[in-house]
N, C-alpha and C. Protein backbone atom coordinates (compact mmCIF):
# COMPACT_ATOMS: atom_id res chain seq x y z
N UNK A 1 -9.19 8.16 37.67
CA UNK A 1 -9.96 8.12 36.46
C UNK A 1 -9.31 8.97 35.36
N UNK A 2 -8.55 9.91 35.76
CA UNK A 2 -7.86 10.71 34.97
C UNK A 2 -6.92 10.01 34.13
N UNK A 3 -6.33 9.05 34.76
CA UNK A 3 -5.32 8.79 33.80
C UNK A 3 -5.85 7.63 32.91
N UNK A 4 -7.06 6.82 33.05
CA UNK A 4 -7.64 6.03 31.80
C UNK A 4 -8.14 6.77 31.35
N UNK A 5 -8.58 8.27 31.53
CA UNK A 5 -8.90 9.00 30.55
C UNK A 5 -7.95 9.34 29.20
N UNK A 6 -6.22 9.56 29.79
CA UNK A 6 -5.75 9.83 29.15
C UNK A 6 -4.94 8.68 28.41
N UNK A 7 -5.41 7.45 28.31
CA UNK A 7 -4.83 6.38 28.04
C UNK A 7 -6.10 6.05 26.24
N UNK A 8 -6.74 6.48 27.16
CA UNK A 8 -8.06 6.91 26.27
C UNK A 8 -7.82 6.87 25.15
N UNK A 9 -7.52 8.54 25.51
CA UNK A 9 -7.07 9.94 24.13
C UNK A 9 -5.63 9.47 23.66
N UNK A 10 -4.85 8.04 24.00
CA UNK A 10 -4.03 7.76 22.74
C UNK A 10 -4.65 6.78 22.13
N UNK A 11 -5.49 5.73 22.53
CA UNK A 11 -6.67 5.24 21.95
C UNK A 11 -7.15 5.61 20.80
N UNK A 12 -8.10 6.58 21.09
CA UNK A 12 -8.78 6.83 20.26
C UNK A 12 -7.73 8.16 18.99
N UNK A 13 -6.91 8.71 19.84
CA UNK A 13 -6.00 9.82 18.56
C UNK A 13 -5.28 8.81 17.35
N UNK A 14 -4.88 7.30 17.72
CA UNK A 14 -4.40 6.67 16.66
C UNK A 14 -5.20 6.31 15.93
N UNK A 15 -6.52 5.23 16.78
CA UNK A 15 -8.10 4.89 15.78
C UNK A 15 -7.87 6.48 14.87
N UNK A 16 -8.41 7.60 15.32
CA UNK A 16 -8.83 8.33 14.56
C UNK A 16 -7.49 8.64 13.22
N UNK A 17 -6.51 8.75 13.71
CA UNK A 17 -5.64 8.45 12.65
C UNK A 17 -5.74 7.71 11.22
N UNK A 18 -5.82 6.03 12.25
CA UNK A 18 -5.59 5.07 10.98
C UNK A 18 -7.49 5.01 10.26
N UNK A 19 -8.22 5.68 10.90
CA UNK A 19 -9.58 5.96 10.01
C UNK A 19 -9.37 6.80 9.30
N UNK A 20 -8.69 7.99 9.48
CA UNK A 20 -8.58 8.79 8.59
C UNK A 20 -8.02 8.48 7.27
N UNK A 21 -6.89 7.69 7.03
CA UNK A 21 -6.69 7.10 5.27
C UNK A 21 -7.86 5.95 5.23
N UNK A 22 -8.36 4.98 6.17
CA UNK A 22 -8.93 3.85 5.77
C UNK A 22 -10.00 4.46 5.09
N UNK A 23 -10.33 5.80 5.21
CA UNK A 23 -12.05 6.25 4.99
C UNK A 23 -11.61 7.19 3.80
N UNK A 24 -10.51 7.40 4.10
CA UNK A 24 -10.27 8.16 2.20
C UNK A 24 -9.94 6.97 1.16
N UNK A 25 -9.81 5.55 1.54
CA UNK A 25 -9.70 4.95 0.63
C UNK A 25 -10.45 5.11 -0.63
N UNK A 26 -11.85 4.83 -0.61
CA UNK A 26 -12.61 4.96 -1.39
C UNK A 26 -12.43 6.28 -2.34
N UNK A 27 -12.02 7.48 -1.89
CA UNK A 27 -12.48 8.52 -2.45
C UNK A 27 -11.18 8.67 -2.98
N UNK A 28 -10.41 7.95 -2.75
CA UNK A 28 -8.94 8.40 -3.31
C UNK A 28 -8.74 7.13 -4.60
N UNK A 29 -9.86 5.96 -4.89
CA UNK A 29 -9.22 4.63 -5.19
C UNK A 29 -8.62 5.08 -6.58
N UNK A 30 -8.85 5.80 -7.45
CA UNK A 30 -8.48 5.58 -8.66
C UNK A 30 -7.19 6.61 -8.79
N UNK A 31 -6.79 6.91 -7.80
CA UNK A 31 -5.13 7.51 -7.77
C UNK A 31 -4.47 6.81 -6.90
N UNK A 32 -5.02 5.74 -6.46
CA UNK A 32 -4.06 4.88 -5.72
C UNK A 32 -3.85 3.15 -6.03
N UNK A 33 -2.48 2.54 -5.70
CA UNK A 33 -2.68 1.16 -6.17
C UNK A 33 -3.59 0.42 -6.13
N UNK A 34 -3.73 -0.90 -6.75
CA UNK A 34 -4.96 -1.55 -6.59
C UNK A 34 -5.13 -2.41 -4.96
N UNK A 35 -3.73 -2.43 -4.34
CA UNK A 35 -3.38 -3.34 -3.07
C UNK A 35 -3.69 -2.28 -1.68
N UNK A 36 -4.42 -1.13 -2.14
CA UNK A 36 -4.83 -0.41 -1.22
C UNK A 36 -6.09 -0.17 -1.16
N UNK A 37 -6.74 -1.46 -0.76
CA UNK A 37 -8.08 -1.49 -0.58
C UNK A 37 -8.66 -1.40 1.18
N UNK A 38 -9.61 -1.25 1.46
CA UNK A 38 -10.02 -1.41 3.23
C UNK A 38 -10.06 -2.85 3.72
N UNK A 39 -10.69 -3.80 2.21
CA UNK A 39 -10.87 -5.02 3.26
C UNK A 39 -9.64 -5.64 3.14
N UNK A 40 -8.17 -4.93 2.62
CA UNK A 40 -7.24 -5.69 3.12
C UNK A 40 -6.48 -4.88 3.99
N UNK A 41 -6.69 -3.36 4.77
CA UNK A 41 -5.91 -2.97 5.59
C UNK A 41 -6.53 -3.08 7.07
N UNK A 42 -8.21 -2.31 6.55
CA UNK A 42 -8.91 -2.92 7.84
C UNK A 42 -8.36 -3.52 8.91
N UNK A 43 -8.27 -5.18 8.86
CA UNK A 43 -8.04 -6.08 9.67
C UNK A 43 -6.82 -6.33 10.15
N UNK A 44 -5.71 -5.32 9.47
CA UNK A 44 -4.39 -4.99 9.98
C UNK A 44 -4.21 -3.97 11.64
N UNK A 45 -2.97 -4.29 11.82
CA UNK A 45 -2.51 -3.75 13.22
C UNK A 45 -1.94 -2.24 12.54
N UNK A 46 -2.00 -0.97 13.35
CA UNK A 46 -0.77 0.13 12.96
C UNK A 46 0.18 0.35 12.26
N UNK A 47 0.69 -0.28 12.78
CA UNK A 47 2.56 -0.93 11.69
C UNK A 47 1.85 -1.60 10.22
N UNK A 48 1.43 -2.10 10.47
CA UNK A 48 1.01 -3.02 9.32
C UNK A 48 0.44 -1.97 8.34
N UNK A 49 -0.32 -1.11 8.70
CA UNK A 49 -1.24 -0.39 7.62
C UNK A 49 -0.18 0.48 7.12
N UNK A 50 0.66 1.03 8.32
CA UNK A 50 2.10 1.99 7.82
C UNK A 50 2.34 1.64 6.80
N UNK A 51 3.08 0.07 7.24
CA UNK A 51 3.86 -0.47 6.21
C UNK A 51 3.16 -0.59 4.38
N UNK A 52 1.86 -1.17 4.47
CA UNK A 52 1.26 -1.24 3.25
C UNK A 52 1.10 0.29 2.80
N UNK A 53 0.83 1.29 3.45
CA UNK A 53 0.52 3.02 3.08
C UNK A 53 2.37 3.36 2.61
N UNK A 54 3.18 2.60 3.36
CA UNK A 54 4.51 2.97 2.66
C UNK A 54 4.82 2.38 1.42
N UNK A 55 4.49 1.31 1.11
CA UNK A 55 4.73 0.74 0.36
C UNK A 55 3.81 1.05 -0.73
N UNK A 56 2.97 1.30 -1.08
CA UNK A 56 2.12 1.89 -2.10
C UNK A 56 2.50 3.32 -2.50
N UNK A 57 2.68 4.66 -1.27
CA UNK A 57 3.48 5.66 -2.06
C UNK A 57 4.41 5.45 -3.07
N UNK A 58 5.38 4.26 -2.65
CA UNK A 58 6.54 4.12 -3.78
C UNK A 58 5.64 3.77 -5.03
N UNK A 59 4.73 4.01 -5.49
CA UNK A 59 3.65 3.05 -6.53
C UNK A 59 3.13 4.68 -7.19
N UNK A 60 2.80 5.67 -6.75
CA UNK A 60 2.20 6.73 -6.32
C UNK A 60 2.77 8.08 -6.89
N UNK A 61 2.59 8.79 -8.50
CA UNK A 61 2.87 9.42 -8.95
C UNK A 61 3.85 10.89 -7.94
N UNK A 62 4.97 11.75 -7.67
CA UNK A 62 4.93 12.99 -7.12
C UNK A 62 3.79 13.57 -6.78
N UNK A 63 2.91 13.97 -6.17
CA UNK A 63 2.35 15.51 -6.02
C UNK A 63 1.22 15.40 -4.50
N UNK A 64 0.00 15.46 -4.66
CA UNK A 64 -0.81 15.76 -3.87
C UNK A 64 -0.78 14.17 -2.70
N UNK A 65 -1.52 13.43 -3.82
CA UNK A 65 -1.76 11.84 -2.92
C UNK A 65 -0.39 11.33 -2.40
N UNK A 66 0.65 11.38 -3.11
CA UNK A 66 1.75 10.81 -2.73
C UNK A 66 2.13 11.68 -1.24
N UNK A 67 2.13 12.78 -1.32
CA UNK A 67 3.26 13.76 -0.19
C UNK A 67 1.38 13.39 1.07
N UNK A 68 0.43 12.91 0.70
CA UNK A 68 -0.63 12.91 2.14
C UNK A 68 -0.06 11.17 2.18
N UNK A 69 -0.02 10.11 1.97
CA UNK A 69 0.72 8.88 1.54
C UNK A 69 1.98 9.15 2.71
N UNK A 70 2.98 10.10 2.53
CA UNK A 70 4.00 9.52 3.07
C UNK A 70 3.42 10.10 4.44
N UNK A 71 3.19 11.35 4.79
CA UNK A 71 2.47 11.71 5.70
C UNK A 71 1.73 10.65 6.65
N UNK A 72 0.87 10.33 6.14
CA UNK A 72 -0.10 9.11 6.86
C UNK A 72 1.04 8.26 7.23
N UNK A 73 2.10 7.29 6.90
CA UNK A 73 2.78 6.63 7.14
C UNK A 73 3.33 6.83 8.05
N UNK A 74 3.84 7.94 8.16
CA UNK A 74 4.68 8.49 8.93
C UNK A 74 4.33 8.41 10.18
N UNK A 75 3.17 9.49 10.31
CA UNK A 75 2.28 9.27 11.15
C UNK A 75 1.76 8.05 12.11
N UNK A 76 1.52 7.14 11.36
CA UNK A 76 1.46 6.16 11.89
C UNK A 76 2.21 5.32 12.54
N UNK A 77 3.33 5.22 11.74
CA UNK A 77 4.37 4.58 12.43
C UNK A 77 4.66 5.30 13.97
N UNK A 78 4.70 6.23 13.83
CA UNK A 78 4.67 7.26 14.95
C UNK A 78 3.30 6.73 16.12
N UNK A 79 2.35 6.24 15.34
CA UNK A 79 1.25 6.04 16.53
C UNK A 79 1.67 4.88 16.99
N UNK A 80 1.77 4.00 16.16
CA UNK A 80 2.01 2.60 16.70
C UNK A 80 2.75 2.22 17.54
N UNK A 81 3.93 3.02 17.51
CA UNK A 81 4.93 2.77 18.59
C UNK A 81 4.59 3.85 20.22
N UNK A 82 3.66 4.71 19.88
CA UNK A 82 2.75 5.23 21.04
C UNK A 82 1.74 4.02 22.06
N UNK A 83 1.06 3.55 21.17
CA UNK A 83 0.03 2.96 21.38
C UNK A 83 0.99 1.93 22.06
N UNK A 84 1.67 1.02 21.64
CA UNK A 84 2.53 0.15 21.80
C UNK A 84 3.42 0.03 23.10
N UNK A 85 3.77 1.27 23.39
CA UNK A 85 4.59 1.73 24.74
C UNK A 85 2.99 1.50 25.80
N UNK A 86 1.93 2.09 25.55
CA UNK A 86 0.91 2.06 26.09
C UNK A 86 0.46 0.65 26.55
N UNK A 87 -0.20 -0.32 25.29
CA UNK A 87 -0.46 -1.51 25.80
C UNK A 87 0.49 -2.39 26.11
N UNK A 88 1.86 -2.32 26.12
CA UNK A 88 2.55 -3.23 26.16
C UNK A 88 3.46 -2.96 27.56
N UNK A 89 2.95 -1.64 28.38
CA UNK A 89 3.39 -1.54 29.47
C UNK A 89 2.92 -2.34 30.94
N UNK A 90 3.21 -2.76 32.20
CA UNK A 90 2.78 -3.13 33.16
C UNK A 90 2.36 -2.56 34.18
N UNK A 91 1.70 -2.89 34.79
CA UNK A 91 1.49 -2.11 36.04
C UNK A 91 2.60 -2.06 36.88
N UNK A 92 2.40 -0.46 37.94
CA UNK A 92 3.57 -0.45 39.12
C UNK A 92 3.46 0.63 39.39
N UNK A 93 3.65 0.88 40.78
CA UNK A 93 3.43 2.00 41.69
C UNK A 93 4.52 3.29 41.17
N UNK A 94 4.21 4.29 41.19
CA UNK A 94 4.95 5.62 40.81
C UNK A 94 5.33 6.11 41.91
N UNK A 95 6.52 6.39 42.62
CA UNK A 95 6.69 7.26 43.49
C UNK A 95 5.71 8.35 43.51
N UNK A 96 5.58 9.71 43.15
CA UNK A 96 4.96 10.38 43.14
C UNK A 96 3.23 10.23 42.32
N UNK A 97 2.90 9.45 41.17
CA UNK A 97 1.70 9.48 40.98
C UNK A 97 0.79 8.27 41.33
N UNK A 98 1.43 7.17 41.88
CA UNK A 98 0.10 6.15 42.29
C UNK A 98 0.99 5.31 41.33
N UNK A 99 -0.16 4.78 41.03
CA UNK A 99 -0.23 3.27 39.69
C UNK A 99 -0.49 3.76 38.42
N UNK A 100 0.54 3.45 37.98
CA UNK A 100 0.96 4.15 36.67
C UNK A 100 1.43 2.55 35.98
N UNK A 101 1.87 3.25 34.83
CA UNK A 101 2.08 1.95 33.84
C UNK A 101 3.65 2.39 33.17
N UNK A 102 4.35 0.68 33.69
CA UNK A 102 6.12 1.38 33.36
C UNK A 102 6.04 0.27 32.37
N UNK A 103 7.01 0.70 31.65
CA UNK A 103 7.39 0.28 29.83
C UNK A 103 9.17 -0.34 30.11
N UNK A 104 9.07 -1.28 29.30
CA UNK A 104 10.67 -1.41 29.35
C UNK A 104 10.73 -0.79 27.94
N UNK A 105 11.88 -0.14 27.82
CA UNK A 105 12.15 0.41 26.02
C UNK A 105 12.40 -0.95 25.04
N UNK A 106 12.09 -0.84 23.84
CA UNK A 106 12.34 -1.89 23.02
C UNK A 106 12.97 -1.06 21.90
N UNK A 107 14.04 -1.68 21.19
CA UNK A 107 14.59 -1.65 19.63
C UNK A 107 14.99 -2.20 19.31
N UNK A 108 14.46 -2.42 18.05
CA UNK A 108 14.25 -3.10 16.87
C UNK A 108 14.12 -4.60 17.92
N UNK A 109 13.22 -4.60 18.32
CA UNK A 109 12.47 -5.85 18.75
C UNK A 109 13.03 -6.95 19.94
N UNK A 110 13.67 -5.87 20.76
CA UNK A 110 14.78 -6.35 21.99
C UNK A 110 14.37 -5.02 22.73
N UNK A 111 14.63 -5.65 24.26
CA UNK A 111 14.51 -4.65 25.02
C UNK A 111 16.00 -4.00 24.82
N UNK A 112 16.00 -2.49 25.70
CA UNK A 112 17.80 -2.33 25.90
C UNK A 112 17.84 -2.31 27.63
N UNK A 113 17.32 -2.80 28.21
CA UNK A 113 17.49 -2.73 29.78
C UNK A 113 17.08 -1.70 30.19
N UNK A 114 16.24 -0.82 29.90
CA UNK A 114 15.97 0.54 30.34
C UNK A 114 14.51 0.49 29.95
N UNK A 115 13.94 1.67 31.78
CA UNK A 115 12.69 1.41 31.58
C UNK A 115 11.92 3.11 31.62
N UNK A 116 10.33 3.00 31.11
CA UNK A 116 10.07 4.73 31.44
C UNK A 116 8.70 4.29 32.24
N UNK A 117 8.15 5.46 32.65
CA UNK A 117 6.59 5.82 33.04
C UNK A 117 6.04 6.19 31.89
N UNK A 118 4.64 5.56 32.26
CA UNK A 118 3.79 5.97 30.88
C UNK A 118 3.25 6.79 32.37
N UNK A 119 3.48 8.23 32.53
CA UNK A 119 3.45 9.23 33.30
C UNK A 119 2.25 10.19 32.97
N UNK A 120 2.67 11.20 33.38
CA UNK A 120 1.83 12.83 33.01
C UNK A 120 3.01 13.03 32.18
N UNK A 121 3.90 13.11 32.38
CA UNK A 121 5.09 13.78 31.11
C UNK A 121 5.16 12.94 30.41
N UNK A 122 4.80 11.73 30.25
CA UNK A 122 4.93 10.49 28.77
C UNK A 122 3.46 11.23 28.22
N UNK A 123 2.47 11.39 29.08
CA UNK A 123 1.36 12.05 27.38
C UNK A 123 1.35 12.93 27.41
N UNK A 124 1.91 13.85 28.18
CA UNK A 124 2.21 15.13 27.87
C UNK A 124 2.79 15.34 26.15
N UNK A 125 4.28 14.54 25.82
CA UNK A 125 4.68 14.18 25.36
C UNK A 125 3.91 13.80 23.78
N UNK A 126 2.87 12.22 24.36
CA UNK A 126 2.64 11.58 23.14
C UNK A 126 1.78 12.44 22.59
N UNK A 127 0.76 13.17 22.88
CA UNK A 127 -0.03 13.49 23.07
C UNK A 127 0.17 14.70 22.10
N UNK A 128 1.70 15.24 22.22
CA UNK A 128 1.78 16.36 21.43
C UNK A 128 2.42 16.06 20.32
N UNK A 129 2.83 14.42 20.72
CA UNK A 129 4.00 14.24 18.71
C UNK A 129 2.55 13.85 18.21
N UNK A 130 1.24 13.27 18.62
CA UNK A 130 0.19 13.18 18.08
C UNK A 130 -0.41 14.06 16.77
N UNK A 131 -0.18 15.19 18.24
CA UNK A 131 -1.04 16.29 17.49
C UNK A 131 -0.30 16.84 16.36
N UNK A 132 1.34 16.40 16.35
CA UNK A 132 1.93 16.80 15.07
C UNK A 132 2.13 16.41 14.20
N UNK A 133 1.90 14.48 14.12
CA UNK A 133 1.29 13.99 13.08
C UNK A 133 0.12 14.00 12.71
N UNK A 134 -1.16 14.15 13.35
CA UNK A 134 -2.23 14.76 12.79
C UNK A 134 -2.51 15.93 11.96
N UNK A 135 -1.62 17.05 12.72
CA UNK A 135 -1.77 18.27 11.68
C UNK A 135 -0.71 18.01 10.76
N UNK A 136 -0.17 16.99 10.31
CA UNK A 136 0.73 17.06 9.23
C UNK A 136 -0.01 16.07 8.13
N UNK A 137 -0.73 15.16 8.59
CA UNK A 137 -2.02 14.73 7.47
C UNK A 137 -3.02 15.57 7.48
N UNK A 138 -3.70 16.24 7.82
CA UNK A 138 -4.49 17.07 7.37
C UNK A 138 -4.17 18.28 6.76
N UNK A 139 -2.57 18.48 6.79
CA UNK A 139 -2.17 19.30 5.99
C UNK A 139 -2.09 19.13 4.12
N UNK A 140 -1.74 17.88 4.76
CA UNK A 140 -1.34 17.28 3.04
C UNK A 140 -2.75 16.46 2.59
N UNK A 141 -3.88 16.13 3.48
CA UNK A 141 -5.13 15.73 3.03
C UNK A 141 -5.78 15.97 1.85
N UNK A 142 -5.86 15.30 0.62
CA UNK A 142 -5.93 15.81 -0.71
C UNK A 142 -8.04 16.47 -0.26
N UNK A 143 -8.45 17.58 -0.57
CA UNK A 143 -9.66 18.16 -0.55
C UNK A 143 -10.74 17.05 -1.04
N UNK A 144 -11.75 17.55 -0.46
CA UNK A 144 -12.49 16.50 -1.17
C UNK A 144 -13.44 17.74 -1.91
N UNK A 145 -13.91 16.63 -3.20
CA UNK A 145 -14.30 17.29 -3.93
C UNK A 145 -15.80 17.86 -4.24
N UNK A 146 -16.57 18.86 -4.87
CA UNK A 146 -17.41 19.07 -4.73
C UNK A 146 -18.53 17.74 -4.53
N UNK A 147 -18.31 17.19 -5.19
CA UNK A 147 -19.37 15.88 -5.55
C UNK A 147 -19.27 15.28 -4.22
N UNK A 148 -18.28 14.66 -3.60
CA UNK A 148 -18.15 14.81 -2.24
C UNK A 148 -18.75 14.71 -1.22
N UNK A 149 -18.18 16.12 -1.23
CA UNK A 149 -19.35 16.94 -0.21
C UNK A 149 -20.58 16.89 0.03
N UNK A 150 -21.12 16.73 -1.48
CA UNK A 150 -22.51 16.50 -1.63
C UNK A 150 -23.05 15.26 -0.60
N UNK A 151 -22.11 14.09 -1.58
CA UNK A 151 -22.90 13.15 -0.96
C UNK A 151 -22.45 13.06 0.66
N UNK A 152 -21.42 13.49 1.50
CA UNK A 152 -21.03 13.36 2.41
C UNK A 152 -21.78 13.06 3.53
């Protein structure tokens, strides 16, 4: 049970990710392009929202929104290819941990013949480039503002 637990917590650490810009949309709309709306990223995959959050920074004056913009992107791209190693792995017995889930590597959209464990040391791992794209959008997270808050 432990380890769909931890299959979980990359689950839900990317959701909580890509909610985190989808839900500042609103509060950010009038410093950001008009093609960065929810009901057109919403219904997008990871990559996809990256890609549109990358592509709108270039749109996106220097300073506060832009440097949380590339951040989020970043980030994401970073989840997606987490998440991705995750669902796109198979089942198969681990020498040492049971039934685990092995990944063949992919780049740029080809395998290279080489395979990993989605292990204890793979989320050991994701788990912590997670937590370092998370604290790197909430670093650059533009404040929200009194009014805000209020209504929050």
């Amino acid at each position: 049970m432990d380890y769909l637990a931890r299959i979980g917590e990359i689950a839900y650490s990317v959701s909580y990710l890509e909610w985190t810009i989808l839900g500042d949309l609103h509060r950010l709309a009038d410093q950001l392009p008009d093609g960065l709306a929810l009901s057109r990223l919403e219904p997008m995959m990871t990559s996809q929202i990256a890609s549109a959050v990358k592509n709108a920074s270039k749109e996106v004056a220097e300073g506060p929104v832009k440097d949380y913009l590339v951040a989020v992107y970043r980030g994401l791209f970073v989840a997606a290819d987490l998440r991705s190693d995750v669902l796109h792995a198979r089942p198969a017995t681990h020498s040492n941990q049971g039934q685990r889930l092995n990944r063949a590597e992919v780049r740029d959209r080809r395998t290279t013949g080489k395979r990993f464990w989605i292990d204890d040391e793979w989320f050991d791992s994701a788990i912590s480039e997670l937590n370092e794209q998370l604290l790197a959008v909430s670093r650059t997270r533009p404040p929200f503002t009194a009014a805000e808050e209020v209504r929050g």
